[in-house]
C-alpha atoms as a PDB file:
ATOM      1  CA  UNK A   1     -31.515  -9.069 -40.789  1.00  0.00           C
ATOM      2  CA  UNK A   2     -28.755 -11.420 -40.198  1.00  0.00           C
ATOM      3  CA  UNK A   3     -27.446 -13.451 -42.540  1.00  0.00           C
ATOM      4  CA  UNK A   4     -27.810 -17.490 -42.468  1.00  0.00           C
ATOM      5  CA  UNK A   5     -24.904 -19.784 -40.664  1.00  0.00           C
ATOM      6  CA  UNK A   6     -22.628 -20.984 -43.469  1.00  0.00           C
ATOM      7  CA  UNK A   7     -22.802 -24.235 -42.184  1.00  0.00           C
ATOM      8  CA  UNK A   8     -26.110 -25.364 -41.230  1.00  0.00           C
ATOM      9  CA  UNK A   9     -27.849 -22.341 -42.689  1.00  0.00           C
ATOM     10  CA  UNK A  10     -29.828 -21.978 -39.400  1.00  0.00           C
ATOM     11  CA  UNK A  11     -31.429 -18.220 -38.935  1.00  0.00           C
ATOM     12  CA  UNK A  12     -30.675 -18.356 -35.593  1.00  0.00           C
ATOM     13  CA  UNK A  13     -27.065 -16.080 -35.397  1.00  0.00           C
ATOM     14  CA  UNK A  14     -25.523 -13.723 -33.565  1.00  0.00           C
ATOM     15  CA  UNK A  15     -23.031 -10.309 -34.287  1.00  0.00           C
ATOM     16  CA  UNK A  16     -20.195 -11.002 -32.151  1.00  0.00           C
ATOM     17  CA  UNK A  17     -19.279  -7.003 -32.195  1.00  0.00           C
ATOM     18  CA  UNK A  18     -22.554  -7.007 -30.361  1.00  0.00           C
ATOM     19  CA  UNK A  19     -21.850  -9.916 -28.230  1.00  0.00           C
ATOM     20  CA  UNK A  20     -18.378  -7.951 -27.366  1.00  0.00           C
ATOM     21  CA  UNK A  21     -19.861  -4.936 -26.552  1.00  0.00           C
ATOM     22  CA  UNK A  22     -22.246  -6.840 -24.116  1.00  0.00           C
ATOM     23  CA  UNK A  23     -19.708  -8.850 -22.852  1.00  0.00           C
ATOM     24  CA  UNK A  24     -17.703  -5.118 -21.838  1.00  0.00           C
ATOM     25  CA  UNK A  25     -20.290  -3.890 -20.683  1.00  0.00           C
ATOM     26  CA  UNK A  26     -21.972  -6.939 -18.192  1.00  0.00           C
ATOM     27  CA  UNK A  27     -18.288  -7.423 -17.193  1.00  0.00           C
ATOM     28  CA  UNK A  28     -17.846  -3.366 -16.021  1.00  0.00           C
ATOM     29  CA  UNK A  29     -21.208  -3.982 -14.071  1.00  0.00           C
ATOM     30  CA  UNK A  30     -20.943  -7.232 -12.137  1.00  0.00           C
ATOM     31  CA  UNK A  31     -16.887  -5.900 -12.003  1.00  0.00           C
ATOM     32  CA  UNK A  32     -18.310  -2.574 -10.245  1.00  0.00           C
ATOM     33  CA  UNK A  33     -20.897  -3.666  -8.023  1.00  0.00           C
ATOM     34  CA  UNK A  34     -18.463  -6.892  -6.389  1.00  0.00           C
ATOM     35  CA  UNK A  35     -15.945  -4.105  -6.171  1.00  0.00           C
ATOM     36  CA  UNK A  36     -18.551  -1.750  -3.976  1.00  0.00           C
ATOM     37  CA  UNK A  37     -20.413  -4.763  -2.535  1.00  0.00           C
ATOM     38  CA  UNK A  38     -16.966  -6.070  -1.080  1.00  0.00           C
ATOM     39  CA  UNK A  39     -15.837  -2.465  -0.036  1.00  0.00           C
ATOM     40  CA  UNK A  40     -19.039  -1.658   2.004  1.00  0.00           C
ATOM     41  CA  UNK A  41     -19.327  -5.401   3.480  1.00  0.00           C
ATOM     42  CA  UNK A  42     -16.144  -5.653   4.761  1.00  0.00           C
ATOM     43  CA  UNK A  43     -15.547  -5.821   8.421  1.00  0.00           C
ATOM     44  CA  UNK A  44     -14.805  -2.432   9.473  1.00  0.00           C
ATOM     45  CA  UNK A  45     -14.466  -0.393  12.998  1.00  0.00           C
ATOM     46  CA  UNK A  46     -17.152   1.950  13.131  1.00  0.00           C
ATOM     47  CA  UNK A  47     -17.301   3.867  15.944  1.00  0.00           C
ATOM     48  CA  UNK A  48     -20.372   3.596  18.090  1.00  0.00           C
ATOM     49  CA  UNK A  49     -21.827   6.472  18.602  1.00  0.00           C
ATOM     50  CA  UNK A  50     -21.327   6.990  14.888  1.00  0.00           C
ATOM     51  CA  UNK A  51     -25.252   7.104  13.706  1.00  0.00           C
ATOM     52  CA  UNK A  52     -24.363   7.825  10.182  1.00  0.00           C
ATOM     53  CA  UNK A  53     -22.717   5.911   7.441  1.00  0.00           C
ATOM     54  CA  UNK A  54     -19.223   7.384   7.086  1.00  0.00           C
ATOM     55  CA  UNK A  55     -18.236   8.858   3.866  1.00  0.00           C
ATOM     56  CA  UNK A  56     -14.958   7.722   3.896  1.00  0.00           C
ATOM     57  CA  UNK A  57     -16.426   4.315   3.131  1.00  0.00           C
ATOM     58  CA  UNK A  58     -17.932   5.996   0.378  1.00  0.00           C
ATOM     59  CA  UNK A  59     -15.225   6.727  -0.947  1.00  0.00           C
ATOM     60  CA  UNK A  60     -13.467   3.558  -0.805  1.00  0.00           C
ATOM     61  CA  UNK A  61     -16.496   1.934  -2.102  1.00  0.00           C
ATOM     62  CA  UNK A  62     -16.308   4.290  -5.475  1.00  0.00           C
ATOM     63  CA  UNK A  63     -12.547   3.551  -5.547  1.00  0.00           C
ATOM     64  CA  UNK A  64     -13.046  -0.225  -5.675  1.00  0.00           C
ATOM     65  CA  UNK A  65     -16.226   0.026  -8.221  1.00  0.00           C
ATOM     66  CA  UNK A  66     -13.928   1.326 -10.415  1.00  0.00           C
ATOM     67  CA  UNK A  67     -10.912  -0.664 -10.175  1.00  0.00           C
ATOM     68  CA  UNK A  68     -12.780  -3.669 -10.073  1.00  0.00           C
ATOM     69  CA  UNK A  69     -15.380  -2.153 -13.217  1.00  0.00           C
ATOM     70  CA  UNK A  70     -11.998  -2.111 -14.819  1.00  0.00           C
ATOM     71  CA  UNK A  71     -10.761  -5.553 -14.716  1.00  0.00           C
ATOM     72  CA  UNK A  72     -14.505  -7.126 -15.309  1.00  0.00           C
ATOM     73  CA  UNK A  73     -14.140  -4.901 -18.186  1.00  0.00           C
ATOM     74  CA  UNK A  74     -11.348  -6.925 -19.832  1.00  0.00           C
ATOM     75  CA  UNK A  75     -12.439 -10.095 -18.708  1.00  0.00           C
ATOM     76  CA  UNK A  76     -15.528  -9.361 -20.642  1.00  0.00           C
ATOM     77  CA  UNK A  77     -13.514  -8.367 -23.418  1.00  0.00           C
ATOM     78  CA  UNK A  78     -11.348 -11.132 -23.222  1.00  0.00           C
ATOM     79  CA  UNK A  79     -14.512 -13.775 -23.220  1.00  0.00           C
ATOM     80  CA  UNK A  80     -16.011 -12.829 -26.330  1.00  0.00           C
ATOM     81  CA  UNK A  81     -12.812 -12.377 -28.296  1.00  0.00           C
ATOM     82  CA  UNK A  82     -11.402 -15.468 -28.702  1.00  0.00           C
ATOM     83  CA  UNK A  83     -14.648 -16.125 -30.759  1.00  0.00           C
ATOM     84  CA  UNK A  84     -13.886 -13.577 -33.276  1.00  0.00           C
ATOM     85  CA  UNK A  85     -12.832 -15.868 -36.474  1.00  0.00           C
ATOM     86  CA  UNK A  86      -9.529 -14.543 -38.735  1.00  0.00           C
ATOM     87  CA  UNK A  87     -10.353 -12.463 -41.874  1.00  0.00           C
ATOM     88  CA  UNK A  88     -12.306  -9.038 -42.786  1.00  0.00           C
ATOM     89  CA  UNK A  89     -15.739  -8.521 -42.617  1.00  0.00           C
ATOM     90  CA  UNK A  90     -18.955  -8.724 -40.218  1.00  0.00           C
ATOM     91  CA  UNK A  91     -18.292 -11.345 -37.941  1.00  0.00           C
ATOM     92  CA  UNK A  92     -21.152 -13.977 -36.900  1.00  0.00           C
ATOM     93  CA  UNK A  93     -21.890 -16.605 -34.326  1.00  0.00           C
ATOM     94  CA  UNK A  94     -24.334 -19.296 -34.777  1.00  0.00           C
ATOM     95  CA  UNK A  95     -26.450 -20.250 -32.035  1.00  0.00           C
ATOM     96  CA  UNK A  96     -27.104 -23.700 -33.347  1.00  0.00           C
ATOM     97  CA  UNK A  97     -23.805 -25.130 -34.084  1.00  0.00           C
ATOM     98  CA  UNK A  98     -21.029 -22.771 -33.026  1.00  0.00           C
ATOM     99  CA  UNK A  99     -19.867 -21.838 -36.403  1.00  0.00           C
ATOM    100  CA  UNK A 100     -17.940 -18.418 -35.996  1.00  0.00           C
ATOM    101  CA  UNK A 101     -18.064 -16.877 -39.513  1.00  0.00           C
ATOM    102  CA  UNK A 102     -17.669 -12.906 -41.275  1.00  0.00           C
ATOM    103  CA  UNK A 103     -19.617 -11.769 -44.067  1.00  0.00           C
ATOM    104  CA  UNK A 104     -18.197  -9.132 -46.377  1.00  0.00           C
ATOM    105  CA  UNK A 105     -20.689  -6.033 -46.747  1.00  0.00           C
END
């Protein structure tokens, strides 16, 4: 159970280790799939009498998920950390007010 904000003592707080992890994670995603959507939607030559999807494009498409996974990655990252308040301990974001706190366990 999470502990009340220090300042308002509203229950209504988050972990920001969670909200990092998130924040990694959603960033790797979107990151990935603009990376593959851009890849495959770009204006390519195809030949015509191509019927199939070439794998080449394929592999450009896996190429740029993961270079672009990368950097949505750290931007992620980078979001939630500047949240993180100075000290040791558990660190906490409240919801109602925006009090960034850490609470020693």
């Amino acid at each position: 159970m999470p502990p009340p904000c220090s300042r308002c003592v509203s229950q209504r707080v988050i972990n920001l280790e969670t909200a990092r992890k998130l924040g990694t994670a959603t960033g790797a995603l979107a990151g990935s799939l603009k990376g593959a959507y851009a890849s495959l939607s770009s204006p390519g030559r195809l030949p015509a009498s191509s019927a199939h999807f070439p794998l080449s494009r394929v592999a450009v498409a896996v190429m740029a998920a993961a270079s672009s996974g990368i950097a949505g990655a750290a931007a992620g990252h980078q979001m939630v950390q500047h949240l993180f308040p100075p000290g040791e301990g558990t660190p906490w974001l409240c919801l109602g007010c925006g009090h960034a706190f850490r609470v020693l366990d």
